[in-house]
Each structure stands twice: as C-alpha cells, then as structure tokens.
Protein backbone atom coordinates (compact mmCIF):
# COMPACT_ATOMS: atom_id res chain seq x y z
CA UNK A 1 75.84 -43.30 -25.73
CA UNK A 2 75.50 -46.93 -24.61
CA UNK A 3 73.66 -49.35 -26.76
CA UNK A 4 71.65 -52.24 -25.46
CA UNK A 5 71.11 -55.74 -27.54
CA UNK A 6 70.13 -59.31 -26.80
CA UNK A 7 72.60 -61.67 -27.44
CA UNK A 8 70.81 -62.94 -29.67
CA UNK A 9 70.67 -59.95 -31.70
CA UNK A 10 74.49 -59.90 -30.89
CA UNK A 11 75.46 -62.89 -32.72
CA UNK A 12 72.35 -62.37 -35.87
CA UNK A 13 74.46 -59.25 -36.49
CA UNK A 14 77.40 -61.57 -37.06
CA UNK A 15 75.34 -64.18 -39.19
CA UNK A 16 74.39 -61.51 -41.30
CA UNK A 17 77.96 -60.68 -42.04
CA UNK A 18 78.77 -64.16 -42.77
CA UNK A 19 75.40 -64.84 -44.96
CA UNK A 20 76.78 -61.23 -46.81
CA UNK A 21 80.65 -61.90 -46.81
CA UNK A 22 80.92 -65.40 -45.46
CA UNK A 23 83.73 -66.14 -42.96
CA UNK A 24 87.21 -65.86 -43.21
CA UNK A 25 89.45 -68.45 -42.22
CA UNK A 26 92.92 -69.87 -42.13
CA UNK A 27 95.64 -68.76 -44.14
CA UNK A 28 97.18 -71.13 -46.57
CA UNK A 29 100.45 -71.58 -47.14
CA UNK A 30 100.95 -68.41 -49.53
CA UNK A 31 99.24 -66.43 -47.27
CA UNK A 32 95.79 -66.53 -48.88
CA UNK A 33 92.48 -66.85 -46.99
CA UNK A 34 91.66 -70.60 -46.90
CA UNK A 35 87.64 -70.81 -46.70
CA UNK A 36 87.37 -74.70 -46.41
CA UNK A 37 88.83 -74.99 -43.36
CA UNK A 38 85.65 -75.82 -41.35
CA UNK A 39 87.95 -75.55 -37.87
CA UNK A 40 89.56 -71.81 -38.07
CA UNK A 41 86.57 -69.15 -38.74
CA UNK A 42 87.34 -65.37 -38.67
CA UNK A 43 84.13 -63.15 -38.71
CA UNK A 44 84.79 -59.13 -39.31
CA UNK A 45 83.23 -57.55 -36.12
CA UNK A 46 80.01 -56.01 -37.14
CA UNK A 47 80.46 -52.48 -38.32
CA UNK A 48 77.50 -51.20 -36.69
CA UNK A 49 79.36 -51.63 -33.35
CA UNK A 50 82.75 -51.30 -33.65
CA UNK A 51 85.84 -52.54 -35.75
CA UNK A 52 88.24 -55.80 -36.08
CA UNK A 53 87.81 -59.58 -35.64
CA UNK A 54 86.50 -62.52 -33.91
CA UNK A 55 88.21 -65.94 -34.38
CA UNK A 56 87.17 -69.22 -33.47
CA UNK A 57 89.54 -72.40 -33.69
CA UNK A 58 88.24 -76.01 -32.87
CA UNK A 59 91.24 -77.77 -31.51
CA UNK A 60 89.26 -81.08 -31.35
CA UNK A 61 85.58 -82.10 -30.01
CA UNK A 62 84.90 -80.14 -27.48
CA UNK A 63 87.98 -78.09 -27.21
CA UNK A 64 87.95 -74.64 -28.72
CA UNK A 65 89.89 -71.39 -28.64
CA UNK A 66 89.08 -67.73 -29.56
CA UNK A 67 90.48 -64.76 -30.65
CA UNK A 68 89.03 -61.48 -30.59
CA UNK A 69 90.64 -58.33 -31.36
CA UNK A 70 87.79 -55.19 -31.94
CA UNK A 71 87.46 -51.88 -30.81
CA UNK A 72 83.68 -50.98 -30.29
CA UNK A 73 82.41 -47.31 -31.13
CA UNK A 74 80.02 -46.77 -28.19
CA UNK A 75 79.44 -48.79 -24.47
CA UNK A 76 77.97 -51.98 -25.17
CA UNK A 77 75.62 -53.68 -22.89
CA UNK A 78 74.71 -57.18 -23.78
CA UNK A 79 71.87 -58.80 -22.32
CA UNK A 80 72.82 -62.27 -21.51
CA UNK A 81 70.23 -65.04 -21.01
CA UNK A 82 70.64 -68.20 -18.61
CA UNK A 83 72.98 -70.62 -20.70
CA UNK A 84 74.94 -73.76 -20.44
CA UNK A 85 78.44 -72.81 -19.82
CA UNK A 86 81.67 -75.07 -20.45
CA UNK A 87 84.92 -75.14 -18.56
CA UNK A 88 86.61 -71.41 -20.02
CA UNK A 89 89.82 -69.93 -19.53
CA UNK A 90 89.65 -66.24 -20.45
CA UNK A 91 92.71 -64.00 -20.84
CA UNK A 92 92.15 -60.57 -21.53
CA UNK A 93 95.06 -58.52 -22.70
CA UNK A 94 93.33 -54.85 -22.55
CA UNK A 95 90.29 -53.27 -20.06
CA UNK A 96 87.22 -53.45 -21.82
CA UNK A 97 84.55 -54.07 -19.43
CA UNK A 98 83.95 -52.36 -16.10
CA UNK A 99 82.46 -55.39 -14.62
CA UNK A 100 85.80 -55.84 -12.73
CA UNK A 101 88.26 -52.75 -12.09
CA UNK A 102 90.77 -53.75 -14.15
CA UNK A 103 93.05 -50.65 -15.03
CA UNK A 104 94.21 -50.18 -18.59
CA UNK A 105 98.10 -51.38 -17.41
CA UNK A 106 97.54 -54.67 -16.44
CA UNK A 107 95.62 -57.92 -18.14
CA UNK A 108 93.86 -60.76 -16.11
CA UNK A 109 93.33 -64.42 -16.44
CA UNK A 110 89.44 -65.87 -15.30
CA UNK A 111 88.55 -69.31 -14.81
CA UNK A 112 85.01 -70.50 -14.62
CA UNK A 113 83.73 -73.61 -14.52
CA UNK A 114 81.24 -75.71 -16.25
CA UNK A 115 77.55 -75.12 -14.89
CA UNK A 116 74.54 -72.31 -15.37
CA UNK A 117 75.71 -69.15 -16.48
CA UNK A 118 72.65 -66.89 -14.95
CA UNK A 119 71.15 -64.40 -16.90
CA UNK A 120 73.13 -60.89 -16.26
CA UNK A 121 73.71 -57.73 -18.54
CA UNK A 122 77.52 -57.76 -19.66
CA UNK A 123 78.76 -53.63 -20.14
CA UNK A 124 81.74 -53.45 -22.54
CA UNK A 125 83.36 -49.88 -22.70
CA UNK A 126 83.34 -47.98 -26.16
CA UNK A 127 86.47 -46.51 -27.58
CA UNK A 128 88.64 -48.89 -25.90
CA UNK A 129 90.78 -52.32 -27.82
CA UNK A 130 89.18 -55.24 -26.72
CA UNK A 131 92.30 -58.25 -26.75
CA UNK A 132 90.83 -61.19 -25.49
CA UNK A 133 91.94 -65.10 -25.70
CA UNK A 134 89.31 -67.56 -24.40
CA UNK A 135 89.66 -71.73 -24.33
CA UNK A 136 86.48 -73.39 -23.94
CA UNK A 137 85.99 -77.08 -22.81
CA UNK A 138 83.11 -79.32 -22.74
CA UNK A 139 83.07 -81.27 -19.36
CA UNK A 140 84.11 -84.77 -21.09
CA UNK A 141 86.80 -82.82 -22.19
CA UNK A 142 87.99 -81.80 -19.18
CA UNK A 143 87.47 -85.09 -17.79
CA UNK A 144 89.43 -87.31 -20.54
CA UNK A 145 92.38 -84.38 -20.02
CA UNK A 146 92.59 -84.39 -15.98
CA UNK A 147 90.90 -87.74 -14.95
CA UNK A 148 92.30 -91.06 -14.79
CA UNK A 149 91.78 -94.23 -16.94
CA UNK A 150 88.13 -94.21 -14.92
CA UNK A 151 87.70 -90.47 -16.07
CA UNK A 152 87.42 -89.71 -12.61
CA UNK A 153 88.62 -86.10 -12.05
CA UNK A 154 90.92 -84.94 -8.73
CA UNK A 155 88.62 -84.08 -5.93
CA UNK A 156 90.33 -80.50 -5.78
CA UNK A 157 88.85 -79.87 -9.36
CA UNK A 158 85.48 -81.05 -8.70
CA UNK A 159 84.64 -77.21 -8.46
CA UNK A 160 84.91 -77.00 -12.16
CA UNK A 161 82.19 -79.79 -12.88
CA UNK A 162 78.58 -78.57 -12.32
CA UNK A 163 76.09 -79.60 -13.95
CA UNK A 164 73.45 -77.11 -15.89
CA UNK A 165 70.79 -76.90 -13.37
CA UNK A 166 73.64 -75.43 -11.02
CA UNK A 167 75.41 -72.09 -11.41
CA UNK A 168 78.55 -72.52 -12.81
CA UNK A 169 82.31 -71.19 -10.56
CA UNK A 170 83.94 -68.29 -11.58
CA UNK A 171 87.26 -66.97 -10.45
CA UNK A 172 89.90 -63.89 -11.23
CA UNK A 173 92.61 -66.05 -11.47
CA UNK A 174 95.77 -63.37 -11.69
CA UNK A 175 96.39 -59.85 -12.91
CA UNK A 176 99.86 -58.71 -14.16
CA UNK A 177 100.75 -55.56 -15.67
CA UNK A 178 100.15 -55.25 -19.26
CA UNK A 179 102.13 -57.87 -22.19
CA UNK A 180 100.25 -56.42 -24.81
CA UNK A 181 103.55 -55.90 -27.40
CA UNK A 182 104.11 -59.57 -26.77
CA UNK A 183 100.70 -60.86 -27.72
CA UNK A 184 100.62 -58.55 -31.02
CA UNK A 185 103.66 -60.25 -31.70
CA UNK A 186 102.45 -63.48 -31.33
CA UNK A 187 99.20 -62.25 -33.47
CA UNK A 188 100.83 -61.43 -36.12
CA UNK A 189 103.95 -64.11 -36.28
CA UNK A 190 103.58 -66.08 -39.53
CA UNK A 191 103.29 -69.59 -38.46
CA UNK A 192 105.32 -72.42 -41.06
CA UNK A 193 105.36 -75.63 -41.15
C-alpha cells in the first residue's frame, strides 16, 4: 500500500513529535542527551510511517548537514510544492526511492544547485533502510566559500547559482558500490574531545 501526504503534512507529523517528546540532540560528554544545544536536533521518525531518525546539524549560518537513518513501513509518496532550494550535496548510502534506478549494491552522490525546486511527487520505497547524508548551503554561503575577496564565484560554478524564479541544476554526481559497514561505523563512533 502506498501512502500519499503533503509535505506539509510530512513535516506537522514531525512537529507533533517534537511538541509530544521534544527533540533530541547532542550527546554530552557522558553520553547523555544534551537538549540545549540549539545546533544538533534529532527528531524520532514518525511512527505512523516508519522507524529511526532524522538529524539536523547547523555548522554555521547557512551551512547545514543531515542525517537520516529510517526504515518506512509502506511506499511513501510525498507531494512536493515549488520551493526555494539551496546549494545540496546528497549522499545516499542505501536505495530508497525509485526515482533513479539505483540498485540496492551501490550508493550515489547528487548535486543540485541553488534555484526553484518545481513542484513534483517524491516516491520513497517501503520496507527498505533509508541512509542518507545531505549538506545544504545558502548561496552567500557558497559564495564566501568558493569566491574571491569580491565574492565573485568561478565562471565554471555559475551553474550552481540560480536565483528562485529559475529552476534550480541537478546532477547524479557518481555511483559506487555499496560502503554501508563504513558509514555505520562512522554513525556510531563516539566522538571525544
């Protein structure tokens, strides 16, 4: 059975968690769930749908990574709206969607640029781990990261600026065959200072 929700539903279904439960975030030293720390957020994935986490780090202004690890009972379909999109770099570690073929033995990288995402319906398979790293970057971002003193970006990465009224780039950037064991390892590594 495939269910089909808004986005907008989506994400409610994840405020309600957080407005029941409130977020998780960061570990402390001892290994404790830190919830002051504003930057790291860790939301249970909505048990209506599925099982496991989403994470969302804020590196600095405008520069943010997530982490999501869930398995969803049933196909998802999500219907996705026009929206602004930022620079993203999206590695996924298992098949999960069949919006590209990707076979269940090999992970792929995506880059898209900044620009108009249009409106499209996203399918996510049921039954199958979702393992997914995304960085997101606002434009000025970018910019301050790649462009000179001027902020004046390459001309062969001008691609990756659009602005909202034009549909943003999007690329499959590489596939390999699957490094899962090595990103469960890094998952799960205890991090010291």
């Amino acid at each position: 059975m495939t269910i089909t929700i808004s986005q907008q539903a989506y994400w409610e279904l994840f405020q309600e968690i957080q407005e029941t439960n409130f977020p998780l975030t960061s570990l402390t030293k001892d290994g404790c769930r830190d919830r002051t720390d504003e930057f790291d957020t860790i939301w249970n994935y909505p048990v209506a749908l599925g099982q496991g986490f989403f994470r969302i780090i804020q590196l600095q202004e405008g520069l943010e990574l997530a982490i999501a690890d869930y398995q969803l009972h049933d196909d998802l379909t999500l219907v996705l709206n026009d929206c602004e999109h930022p620079i993203e770099c999206d590695f996924r570690l298992t098949a999960h969607s069949d919006q590209r073929q990707t076979s269940a033995d090999c992970w792929e990288a995506t880059l898209c640029g900044s620009g108009l995402a249009p409106a499209e319906r996203y399918h996510q398979l049921g039954q199958q781990r979702c393992l997914q790293v995304n960085v997101h970057m606002e434009p000025g971002q970018f910019r301050s990261f790649v462009g000179n003193s001027s902020g004046d970006v390459p001309d062969s990465l001008h691609h990756l600026l659009r602005t909202f009224d034009q549909a943003y780039m999007f690329a499959l950037v590489m596939q390999q065959p699957k490094c899962t064991s090595y990103f469960d390892r890094f998952c799960t590594a205890r991090i010291t200072a």
